[in-house]
PDB file of N, CA and C in Angstrom:
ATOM      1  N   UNK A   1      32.404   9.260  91.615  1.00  0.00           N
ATOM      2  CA  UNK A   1      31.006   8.889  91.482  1.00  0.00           C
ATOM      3  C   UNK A   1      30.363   8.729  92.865  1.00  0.00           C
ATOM      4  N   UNK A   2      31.219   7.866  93.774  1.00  0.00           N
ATOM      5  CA  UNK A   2      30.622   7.961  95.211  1.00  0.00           C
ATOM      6  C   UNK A   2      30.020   9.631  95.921  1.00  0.00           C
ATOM      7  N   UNK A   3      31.372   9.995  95.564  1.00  0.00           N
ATOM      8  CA  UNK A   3      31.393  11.334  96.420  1.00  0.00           C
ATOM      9  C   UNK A   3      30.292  12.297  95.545  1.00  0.00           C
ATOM     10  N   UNK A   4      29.596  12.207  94.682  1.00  0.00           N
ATOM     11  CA  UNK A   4      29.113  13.041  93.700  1.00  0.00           C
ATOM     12  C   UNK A   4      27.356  12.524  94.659  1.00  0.00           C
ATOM     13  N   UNK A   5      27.530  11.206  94.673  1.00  0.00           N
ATOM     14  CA  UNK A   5      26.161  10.427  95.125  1.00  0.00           C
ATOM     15  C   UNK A   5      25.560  10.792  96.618  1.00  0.00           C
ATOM     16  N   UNK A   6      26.967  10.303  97.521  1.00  0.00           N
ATOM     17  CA  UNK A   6      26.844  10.840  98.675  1.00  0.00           C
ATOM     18  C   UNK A   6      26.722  12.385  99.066  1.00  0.00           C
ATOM     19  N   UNK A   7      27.070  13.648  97.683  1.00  0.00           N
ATOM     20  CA  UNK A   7      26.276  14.934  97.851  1.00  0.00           C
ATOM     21  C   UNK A   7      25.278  15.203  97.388  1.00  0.00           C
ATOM     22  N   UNK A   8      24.715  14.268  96.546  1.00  0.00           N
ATOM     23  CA  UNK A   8      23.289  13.950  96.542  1.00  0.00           C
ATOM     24  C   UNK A   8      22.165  13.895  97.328  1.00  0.00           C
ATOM     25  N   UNK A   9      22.310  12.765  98.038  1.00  0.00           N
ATOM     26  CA  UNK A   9      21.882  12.123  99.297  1.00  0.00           C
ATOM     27  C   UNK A   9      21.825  13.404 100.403  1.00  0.00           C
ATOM     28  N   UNK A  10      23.270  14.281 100.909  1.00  0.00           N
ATOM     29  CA  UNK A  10      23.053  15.157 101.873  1.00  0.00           C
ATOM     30  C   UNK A  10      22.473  16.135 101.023  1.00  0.00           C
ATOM     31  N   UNK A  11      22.254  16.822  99.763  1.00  0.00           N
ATOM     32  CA  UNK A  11      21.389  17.921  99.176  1.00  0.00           C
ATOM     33  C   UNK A  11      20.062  17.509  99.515  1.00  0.00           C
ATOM     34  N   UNK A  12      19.816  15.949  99.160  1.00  0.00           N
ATOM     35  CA  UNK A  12      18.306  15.469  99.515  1.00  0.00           C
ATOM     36  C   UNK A  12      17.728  15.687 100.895  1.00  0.00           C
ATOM     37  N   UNK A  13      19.116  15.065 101.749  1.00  0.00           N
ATOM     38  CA  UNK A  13      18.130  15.845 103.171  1.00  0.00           C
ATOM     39  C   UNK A  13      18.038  16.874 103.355  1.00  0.00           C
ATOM     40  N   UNK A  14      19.287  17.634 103.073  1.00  0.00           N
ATOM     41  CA  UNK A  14      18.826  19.022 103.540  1.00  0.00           C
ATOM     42  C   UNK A  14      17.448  19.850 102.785  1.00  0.00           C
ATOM     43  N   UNK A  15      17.248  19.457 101.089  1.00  0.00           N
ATOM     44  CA  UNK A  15      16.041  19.611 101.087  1.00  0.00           C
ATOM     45  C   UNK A  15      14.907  19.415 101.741  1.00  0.00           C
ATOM     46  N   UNK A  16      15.037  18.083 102.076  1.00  0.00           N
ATOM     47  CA  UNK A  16      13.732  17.150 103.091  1.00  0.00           C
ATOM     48  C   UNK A  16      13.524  17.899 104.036  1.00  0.00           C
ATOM     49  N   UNK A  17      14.188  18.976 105.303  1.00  0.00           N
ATOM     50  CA  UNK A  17      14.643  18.941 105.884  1.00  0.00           C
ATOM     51  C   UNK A  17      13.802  20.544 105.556  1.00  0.00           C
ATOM     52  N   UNK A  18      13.947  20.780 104.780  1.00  0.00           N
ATOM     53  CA  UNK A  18      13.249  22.787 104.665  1.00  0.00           C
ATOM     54  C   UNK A  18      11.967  22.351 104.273  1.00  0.00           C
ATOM     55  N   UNK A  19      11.759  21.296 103.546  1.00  0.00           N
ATOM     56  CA  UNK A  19      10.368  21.305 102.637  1.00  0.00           C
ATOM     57  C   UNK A  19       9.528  20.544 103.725  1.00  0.00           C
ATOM     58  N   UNK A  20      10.031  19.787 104.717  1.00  0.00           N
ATOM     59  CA  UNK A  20       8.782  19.047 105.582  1.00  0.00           C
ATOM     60  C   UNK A  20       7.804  19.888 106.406  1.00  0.00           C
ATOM     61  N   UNK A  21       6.674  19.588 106.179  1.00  0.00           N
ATOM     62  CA  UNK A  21       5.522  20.514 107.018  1.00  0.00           C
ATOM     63  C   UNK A  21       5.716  19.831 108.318  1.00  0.00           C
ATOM     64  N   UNK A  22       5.837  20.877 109.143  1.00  0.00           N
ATOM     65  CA  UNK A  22       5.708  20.387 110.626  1.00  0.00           C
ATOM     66  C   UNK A  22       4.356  20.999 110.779  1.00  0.00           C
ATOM     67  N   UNK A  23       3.574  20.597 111.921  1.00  0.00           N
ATOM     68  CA  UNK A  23       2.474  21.341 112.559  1.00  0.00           C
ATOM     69  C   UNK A  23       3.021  22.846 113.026  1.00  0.00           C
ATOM     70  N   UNK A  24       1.553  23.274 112.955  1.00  0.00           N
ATOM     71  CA  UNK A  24       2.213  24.647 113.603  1.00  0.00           C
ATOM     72  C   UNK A  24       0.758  24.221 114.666  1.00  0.00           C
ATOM     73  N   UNK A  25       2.105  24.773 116.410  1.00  0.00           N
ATOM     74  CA  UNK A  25       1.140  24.643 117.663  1.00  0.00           C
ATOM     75  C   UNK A  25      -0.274  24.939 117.722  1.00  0.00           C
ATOM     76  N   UNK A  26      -1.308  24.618 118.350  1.00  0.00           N
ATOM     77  CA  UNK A  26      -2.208  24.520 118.523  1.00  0.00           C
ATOM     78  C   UNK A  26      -2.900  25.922 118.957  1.00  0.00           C
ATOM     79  N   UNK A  27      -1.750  26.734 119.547  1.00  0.00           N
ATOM     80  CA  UNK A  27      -2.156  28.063 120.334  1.00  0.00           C
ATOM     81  C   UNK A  27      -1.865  28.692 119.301  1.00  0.00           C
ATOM     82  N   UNK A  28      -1.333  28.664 117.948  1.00  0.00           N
ATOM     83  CA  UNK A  28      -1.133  29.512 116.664  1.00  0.00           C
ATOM     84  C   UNK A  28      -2.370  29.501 116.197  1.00  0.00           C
ATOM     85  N   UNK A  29      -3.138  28.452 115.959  1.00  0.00           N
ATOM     86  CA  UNK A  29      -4.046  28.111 115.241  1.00  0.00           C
ATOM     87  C   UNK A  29      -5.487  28.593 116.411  1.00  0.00           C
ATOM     88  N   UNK A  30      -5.331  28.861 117.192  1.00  0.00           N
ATOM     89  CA  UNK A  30      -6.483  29.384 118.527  1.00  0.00           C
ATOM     90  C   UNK A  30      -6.292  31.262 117.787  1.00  0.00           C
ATOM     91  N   UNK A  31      -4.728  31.285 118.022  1.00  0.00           N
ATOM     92  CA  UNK A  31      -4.425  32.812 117.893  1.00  0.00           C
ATOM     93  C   UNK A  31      -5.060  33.366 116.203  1.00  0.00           C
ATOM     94  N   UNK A  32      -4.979  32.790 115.124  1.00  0.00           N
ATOM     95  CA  UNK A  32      -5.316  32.593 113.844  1.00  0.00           C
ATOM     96  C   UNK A  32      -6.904  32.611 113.737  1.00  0.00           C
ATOM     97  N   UNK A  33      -7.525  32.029 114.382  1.00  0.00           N
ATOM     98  CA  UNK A  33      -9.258  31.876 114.286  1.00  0.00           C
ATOM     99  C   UNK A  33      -9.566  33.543 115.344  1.00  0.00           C
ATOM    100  N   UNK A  34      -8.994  33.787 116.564  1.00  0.00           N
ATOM    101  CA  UNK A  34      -9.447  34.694 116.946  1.00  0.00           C
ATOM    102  C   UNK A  34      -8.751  35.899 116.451  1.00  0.00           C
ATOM    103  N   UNK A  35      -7.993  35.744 115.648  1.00  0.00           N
ATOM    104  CA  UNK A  35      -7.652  36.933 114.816  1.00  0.00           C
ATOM    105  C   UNK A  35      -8.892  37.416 113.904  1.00  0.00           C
ATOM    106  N   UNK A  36      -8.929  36.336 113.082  1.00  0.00           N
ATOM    107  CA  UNK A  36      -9.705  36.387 112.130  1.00  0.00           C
ATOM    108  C   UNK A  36     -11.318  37.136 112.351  1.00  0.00           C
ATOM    109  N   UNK A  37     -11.818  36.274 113.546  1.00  0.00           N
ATOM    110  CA  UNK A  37     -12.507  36.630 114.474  1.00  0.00           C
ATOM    111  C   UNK A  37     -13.101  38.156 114.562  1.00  0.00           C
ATOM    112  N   UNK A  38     -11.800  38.637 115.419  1.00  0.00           N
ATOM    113  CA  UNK A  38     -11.720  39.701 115.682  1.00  0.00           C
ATOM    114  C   UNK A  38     -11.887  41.047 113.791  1.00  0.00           C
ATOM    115  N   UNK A  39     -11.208  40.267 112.955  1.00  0.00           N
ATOM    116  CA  UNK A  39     -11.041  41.434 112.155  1.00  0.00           C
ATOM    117  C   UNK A  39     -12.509  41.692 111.066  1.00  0.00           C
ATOM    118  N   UNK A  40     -13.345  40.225 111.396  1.00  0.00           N
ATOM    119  CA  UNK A  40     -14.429  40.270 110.910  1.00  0.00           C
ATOM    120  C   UNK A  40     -15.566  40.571 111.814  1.00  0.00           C
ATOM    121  N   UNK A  41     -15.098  41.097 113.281  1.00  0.00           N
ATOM    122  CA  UNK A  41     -15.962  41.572 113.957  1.00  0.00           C
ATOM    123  C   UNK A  41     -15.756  43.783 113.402  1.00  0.00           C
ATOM    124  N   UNK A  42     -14.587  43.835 113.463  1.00  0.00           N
ATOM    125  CA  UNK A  42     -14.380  44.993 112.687  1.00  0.00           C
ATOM    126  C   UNK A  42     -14.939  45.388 111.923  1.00  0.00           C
ATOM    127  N   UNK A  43     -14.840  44.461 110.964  1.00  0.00           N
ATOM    128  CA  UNK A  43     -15.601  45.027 109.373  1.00  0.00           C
ATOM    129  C   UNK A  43     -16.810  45.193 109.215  1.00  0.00           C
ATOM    130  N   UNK A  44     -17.469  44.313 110.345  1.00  0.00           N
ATOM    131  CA  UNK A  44     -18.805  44.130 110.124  1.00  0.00           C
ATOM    132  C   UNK A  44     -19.255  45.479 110.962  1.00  0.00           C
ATOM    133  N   UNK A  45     -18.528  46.020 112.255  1.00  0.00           N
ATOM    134  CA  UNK A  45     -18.617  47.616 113.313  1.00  0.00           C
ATOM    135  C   UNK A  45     -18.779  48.467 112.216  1.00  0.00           C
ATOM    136  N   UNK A  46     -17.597  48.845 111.008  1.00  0.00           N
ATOM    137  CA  UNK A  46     -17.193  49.308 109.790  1.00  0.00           C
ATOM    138  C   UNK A  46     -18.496  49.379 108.556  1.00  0.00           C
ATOM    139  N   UNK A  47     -18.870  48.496 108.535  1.00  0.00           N
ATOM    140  CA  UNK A  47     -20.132  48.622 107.846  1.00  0.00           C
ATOM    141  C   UNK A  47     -21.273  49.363 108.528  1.00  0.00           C
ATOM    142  N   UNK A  48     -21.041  48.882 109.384  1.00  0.00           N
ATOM    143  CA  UNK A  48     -22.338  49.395 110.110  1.00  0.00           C
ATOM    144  C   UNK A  48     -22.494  50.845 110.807  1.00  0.00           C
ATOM    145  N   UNK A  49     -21.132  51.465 111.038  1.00  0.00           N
ATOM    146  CA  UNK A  49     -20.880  52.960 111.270  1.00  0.00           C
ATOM    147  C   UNK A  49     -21.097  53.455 109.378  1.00  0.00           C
ATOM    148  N   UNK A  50     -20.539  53.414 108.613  1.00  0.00           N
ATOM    149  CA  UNK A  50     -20.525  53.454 107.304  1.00  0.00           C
ATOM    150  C   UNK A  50     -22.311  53.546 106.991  1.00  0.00           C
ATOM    151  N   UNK A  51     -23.150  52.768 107.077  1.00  0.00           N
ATOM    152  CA  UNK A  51     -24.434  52.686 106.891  1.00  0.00           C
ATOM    153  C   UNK A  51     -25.031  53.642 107.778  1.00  0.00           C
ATOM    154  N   UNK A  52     -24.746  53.868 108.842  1.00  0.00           N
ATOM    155  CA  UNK A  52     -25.306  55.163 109.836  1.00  0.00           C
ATOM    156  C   UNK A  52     -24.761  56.384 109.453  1.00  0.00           C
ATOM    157  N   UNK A  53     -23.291  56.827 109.196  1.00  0.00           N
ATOM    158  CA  UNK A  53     -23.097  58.102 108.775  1.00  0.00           C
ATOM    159  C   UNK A  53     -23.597  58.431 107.177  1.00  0.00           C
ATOM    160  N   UNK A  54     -23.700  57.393 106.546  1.00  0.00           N
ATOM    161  CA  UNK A  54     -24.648  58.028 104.860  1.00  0.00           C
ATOM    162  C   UNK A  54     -26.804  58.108 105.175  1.00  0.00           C
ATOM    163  N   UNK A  55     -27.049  57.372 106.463  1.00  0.00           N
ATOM    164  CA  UNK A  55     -28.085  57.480 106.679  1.00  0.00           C
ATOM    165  C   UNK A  55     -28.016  59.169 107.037  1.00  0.00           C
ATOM    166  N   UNK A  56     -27.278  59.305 108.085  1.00  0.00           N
ATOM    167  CA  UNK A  56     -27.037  60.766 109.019  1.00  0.00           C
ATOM    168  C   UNK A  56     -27.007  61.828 107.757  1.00  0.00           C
ATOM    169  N   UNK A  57     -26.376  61.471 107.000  1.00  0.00           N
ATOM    170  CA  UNK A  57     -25.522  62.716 105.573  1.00  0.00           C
ATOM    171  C   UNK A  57     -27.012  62.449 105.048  1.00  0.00           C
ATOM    172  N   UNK A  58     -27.983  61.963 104.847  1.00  0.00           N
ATOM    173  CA  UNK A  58     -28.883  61.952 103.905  1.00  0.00           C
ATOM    174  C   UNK A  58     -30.329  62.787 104.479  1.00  0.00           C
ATOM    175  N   UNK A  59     -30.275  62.136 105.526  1.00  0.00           N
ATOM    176  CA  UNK A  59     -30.864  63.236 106.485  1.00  0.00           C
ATOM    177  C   UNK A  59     -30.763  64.720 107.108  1.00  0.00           C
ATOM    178  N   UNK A  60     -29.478  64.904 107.034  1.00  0.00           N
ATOM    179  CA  UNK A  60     -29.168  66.143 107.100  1.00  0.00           C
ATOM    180  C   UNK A  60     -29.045  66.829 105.863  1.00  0.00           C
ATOM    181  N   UNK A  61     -28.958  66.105 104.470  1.00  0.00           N
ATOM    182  CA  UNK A  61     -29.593  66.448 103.046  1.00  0.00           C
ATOM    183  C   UNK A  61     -30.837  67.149 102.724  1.00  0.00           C
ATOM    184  N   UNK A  62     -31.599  66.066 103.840  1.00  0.00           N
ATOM    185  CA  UNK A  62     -32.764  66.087 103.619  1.00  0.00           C
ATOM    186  C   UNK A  62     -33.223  67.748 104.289  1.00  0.00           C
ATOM    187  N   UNK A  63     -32.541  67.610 105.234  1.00  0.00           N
ATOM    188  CA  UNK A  63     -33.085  69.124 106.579  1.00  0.00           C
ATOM    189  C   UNK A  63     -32.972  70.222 106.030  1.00  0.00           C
ATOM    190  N   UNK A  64     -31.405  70.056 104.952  1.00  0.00           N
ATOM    191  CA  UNK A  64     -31.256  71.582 104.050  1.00  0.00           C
ATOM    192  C   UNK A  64     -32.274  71.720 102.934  1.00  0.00           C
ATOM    193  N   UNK A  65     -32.153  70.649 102.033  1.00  0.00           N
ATOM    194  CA  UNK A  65     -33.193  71.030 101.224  1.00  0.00           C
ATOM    195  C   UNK A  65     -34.347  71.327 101.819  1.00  0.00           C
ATOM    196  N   UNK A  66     -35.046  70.866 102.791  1.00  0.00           N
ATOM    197  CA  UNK A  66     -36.004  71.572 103.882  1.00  0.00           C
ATOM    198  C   UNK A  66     -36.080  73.259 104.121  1.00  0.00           C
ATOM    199  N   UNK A  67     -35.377  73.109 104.703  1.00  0.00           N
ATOM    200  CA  UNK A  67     -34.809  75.034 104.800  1.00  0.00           C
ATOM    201  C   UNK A  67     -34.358  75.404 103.923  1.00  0.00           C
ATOM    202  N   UNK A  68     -34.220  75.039 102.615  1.00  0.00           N
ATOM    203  CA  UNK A  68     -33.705  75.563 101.372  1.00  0.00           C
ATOM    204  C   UNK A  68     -35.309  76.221 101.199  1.00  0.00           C
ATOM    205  N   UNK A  69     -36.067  74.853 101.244  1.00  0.00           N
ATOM    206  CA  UNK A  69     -37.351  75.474 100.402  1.00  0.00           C
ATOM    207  C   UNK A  69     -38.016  76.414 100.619  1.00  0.00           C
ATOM    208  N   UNK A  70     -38.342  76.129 102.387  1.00  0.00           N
ATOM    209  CA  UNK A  70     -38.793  77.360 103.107  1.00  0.00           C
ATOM    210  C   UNK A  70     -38.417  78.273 103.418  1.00  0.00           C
ATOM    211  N   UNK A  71     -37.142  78.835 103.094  1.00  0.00           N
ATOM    212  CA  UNK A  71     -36.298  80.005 102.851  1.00  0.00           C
ATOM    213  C   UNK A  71     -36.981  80.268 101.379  1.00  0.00           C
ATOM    214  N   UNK A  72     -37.015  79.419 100.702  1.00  0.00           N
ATOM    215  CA  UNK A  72     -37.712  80.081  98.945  1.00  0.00           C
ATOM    216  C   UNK A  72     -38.931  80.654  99.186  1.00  0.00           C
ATOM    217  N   UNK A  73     -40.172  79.976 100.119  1.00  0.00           N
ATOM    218  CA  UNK A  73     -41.167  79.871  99.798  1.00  0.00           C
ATOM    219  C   UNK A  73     -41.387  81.088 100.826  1.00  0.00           C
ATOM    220  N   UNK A  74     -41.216  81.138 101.801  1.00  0.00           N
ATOM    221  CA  UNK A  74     -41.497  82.899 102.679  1.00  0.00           C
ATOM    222  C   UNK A  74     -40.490  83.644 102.394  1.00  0.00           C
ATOM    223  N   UNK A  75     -39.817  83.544 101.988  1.00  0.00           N
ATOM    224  CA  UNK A  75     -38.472  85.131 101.953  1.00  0.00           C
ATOM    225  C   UNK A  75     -38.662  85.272  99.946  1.00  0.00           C
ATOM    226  N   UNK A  76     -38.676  84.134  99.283  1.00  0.00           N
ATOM    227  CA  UNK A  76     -38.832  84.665  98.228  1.00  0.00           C
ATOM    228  C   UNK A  76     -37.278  84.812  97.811  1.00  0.00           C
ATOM    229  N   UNK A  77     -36.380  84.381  98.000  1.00  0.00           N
ATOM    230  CA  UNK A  77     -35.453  84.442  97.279  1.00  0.00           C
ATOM    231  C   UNK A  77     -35.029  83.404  97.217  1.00  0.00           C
TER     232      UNK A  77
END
């Protein structure tokens, strides 16, 4: 019964022992915000190239159907 108790007790710490939150350093948490930082400075570059090349594609939509028409309207075909 002792010996059953006393592997109790060491299962308990060694649980205690994986499950305790330690801090994580201060320069993790610097490195973590300017990550973040950084990947929402990305997305937001990403959007914004994304919004210029469907502007560009719509405009250059626009230029063919342009010369589509006026290819119809003097050549007639």
């Amino acid at each position: 019964m002792q010996q059953q108790q006393h592997e109790m007790k060491l299962l308990e710490a060694r649980l205690n022992k994986r499950t305790s939150t330690k801090e994580r350093p201060f320069f993790l948490e610097i490195l973590d915000i300017y990550f973040q930082q950084k990947q929402f400075e990305q997305n937001k570059q990403m959007q914004i190239d994304i919004a210029q090349l469907k502007s560009s594609n719509r405009s250059l939509k626009s230029q063919q159907n342009t010369q589509n028409a006026l290819k119809f309207l003097y050549e007639g075909d």
